[in-house]
N, C-alpha and C. Protein backbone atom coordinates (compact mmCIF):
# COMPACT_ATOMS: atom_id res chain seq x y z
N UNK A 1 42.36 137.22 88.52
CA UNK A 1 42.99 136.30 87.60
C UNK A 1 44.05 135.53 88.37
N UNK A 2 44.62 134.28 87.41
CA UNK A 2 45.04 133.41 88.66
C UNK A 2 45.76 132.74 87.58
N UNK A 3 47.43 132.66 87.95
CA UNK A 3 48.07 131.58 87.77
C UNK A 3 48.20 129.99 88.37
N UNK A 4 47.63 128.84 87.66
CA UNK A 4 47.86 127.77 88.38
C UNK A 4 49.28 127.22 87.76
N UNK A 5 50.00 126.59 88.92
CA UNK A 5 51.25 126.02 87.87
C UNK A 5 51.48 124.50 88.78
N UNK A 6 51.19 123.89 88.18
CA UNK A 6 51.58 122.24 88.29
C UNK A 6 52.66 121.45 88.45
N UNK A 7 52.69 120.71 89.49
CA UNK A 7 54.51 120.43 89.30
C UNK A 7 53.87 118.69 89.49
N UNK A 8 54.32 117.81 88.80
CA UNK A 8 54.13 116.24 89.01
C UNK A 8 54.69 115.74 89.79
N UNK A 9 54.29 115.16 90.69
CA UNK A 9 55.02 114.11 91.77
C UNK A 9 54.76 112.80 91.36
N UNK A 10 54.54 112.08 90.50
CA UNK A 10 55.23 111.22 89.99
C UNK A 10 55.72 111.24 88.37
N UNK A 11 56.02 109.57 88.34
CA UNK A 11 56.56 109.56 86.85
C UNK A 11 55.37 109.65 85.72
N UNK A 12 56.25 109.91 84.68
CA UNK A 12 55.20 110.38 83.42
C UNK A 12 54.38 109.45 82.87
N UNK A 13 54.80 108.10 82.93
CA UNK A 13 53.94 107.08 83.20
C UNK A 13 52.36 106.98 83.65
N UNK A 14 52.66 107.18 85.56
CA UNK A 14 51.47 107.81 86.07
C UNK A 14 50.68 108.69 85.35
N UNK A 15 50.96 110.18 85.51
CA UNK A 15 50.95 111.14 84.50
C UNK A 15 49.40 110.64 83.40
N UNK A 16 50.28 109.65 82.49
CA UNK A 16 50.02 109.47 81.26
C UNK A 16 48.41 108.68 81.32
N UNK A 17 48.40 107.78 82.37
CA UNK A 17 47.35 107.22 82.73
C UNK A 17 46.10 107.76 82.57
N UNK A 18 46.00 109.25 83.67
CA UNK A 18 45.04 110.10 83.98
C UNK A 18 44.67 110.92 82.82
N UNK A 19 45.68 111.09 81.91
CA UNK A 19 45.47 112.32 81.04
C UNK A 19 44.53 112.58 80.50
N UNK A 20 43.91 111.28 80.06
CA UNK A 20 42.42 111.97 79.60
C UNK A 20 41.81 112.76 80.30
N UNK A 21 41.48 111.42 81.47
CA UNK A 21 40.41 112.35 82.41
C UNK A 21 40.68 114.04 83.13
N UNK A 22 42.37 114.00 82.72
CA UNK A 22 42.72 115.60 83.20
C UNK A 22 42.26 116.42 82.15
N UNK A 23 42.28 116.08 80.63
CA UNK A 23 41.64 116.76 79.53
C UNK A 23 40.73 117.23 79.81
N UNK A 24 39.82 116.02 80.53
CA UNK A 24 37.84 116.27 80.75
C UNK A 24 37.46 117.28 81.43
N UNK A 25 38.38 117.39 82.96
CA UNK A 25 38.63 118.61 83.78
C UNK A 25 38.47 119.67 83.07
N UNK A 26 39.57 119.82 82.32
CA UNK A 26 40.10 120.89 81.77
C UNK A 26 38.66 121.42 80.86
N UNK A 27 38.26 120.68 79.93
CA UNK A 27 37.22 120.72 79.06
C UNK A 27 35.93 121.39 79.64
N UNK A 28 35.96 120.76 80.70
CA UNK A 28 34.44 121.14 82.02
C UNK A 28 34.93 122.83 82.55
N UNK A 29 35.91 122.95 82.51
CA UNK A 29 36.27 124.52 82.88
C UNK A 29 36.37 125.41 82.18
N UNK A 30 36.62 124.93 80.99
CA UNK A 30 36.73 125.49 79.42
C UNK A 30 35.21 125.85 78.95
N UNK A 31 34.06 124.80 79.17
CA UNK A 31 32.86 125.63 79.16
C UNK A 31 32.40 126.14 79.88
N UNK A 32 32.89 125.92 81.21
CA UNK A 32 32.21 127.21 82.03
C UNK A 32 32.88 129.00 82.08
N UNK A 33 34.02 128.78 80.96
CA UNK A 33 34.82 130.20 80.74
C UNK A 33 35.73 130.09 82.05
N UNK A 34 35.91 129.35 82.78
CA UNK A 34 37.06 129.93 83.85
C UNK A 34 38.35 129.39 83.46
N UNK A 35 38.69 128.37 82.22
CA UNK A 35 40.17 128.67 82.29
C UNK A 35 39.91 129.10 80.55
N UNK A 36 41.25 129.83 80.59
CA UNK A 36 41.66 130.44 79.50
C UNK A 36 42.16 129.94 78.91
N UNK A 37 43.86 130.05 79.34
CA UNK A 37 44.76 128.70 78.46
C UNK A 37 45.22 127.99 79.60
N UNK A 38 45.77 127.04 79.08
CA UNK A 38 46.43 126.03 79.53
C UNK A 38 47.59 124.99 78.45
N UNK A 39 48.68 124.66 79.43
CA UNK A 39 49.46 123.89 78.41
C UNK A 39 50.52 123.26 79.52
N UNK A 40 51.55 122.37 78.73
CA UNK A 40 52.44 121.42 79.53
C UNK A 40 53.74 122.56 80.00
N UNK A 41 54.37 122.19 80.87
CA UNK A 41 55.56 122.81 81.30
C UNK A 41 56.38 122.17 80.03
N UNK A 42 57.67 122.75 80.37
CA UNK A 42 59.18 122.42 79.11
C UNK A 42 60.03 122.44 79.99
N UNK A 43 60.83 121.64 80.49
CA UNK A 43 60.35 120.34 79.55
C UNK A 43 59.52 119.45 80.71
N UNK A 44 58.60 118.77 80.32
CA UNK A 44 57.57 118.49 80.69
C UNK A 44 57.26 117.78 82.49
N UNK A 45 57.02 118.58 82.93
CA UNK A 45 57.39 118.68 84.73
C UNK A 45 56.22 118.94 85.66
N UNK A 46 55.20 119.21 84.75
CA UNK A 46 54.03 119.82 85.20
C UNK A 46 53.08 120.89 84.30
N UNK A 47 52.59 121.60 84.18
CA UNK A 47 51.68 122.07 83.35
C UNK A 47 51.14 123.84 84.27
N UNK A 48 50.59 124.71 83.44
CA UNK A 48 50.32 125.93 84.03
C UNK A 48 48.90 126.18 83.06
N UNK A 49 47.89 126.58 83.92
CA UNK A 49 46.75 127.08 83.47
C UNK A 49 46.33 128.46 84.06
N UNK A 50 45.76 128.97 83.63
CA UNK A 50 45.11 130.92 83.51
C UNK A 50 43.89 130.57 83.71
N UNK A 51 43.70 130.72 84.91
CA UNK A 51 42.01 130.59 85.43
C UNK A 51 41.75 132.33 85.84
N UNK A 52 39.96 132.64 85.31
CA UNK A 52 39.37 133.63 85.52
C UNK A 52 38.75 133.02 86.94
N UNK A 53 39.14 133.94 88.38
CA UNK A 53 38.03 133.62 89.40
C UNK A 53 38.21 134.85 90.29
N UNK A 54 37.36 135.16 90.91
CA UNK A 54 37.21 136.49 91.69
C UNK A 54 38.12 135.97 93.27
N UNK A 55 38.30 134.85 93.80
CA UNK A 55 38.98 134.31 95.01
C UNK A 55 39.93 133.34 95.01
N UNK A 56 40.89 132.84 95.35
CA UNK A 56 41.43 132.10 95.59
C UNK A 56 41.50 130.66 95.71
N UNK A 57 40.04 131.13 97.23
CA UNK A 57 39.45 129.48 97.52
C UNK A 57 38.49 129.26 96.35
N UNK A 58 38.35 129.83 95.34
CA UNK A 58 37.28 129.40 93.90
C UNK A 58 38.41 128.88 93.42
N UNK A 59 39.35 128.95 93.05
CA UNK A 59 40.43 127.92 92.42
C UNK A 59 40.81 126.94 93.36
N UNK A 60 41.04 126.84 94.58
CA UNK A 60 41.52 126.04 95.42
C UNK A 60 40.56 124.96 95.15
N UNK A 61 39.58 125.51 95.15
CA UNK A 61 38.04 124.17 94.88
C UNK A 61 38.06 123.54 93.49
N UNK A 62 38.46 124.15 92.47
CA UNK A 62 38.26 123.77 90.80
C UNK A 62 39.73 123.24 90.72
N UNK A 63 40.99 122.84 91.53
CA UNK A 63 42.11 122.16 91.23
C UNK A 63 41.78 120.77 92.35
N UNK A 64 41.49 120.54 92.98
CA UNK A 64 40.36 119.87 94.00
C UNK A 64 39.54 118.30 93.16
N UNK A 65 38.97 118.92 92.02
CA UNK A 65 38.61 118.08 90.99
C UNK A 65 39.01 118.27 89.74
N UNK A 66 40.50 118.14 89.87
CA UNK A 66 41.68 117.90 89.00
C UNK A 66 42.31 116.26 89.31
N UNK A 67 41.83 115.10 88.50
CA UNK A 67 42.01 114.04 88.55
C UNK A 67 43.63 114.06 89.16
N UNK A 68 44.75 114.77 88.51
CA UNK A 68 46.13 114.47 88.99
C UNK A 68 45.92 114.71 90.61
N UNK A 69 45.15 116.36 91.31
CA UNK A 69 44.74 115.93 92.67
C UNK A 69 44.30 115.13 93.31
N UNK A 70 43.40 114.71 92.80
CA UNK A 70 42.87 113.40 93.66
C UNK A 70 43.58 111.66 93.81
N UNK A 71 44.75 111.90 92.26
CA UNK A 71 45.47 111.02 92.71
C UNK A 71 46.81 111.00 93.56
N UNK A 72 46.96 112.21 93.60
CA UNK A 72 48.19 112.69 94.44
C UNK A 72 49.27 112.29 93.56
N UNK A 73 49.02 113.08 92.22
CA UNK A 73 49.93 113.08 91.64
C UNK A 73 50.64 114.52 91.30
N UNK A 74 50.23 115.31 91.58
CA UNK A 74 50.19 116.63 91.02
C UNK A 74 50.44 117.81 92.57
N UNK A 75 51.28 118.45 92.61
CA UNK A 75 51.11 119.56 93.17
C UNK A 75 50.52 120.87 92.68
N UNK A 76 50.17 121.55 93.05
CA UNK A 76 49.58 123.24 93.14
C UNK A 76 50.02 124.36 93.35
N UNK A 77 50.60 125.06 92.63
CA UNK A 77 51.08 126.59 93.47
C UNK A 77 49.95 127.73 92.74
N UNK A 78 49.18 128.43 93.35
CA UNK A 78 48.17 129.24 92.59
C UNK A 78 49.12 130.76 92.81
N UNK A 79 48.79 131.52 92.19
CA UNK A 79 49.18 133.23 91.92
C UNK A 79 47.98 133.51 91.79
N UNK A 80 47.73 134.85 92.14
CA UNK A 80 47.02 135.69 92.25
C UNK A 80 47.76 136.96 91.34
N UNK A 81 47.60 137.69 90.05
CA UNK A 81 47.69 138.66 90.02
C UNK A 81 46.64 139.84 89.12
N UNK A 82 46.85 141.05 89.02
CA UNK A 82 45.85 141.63 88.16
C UNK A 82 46.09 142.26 86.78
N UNK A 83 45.59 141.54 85.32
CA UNK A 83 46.50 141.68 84.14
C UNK A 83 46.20 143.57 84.17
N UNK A 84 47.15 144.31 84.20
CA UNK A 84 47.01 145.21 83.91
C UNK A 84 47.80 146.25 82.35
N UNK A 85 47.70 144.99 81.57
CA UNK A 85 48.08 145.02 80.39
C UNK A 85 48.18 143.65 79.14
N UNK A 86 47.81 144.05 78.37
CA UNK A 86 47.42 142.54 76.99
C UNK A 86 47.23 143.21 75.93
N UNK A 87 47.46 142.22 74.86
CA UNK A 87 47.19 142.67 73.72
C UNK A 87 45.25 142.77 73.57
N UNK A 88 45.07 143.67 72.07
CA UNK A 88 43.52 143.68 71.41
C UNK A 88 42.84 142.59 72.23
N UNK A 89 43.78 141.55 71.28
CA UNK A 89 42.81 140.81 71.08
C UNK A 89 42.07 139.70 72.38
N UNK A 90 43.14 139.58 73.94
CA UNK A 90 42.67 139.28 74.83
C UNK A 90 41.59 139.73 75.59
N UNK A 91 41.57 141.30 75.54
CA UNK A 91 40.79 142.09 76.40
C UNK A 91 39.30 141.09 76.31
N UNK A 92 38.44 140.41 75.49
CA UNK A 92 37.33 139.79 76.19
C UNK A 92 37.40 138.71 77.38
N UNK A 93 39.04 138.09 77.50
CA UNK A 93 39.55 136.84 78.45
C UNK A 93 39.79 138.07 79.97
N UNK A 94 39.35 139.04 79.62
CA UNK A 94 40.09 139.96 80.81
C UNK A 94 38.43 141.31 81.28
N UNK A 95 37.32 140.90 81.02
CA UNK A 95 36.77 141.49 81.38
C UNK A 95 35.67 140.71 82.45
């Protein structure tokens, strides 16, 4: 499991441009089950998503074709950790 957390390098402007197509991303990962949630930072600075992937470089590749990456708008910091605790009702996001 994998924390992605987003930090914007530019203005929200920029940002605002791409957003769809960052939705679409998001949407395309959303049916293939590898992200979980996702949502904006507070106050709004960048954004953090919960990707399911067995490696690292499998996220390094799926933020890669993250429209804010390719415009060089967006930085990356990924985490790596292992949930070893959640409520009921997550345990299917965790198997």
């Amino acid at each position: 499991m994998f924390v992605v957390i987003l930090t914007y390098l530019a203005p929200l402007e920029q940002i605002d441009q791409l957003l769809a197509q960052h939705a679409a991303f998001l949407d395309r990962f959303y049916e293939q089950g590898r992200f979980i949630c996702s949502g904006r930072r507070i106050p709004r600075t960048g954004g953090v998503i919960l990707v399911r992937a067995d490696h690292e470089s499998e996220v390094e590749q799926i933020t890669k074709e993250d429209p804010f990456y390719r415009a060089g708008l967006a930085a990356y910091e990924i985490i790596q950790f292992v949930p070893t605790k959640y409520g009921p009702g997550l345990a299917p996001c965790f198997s």
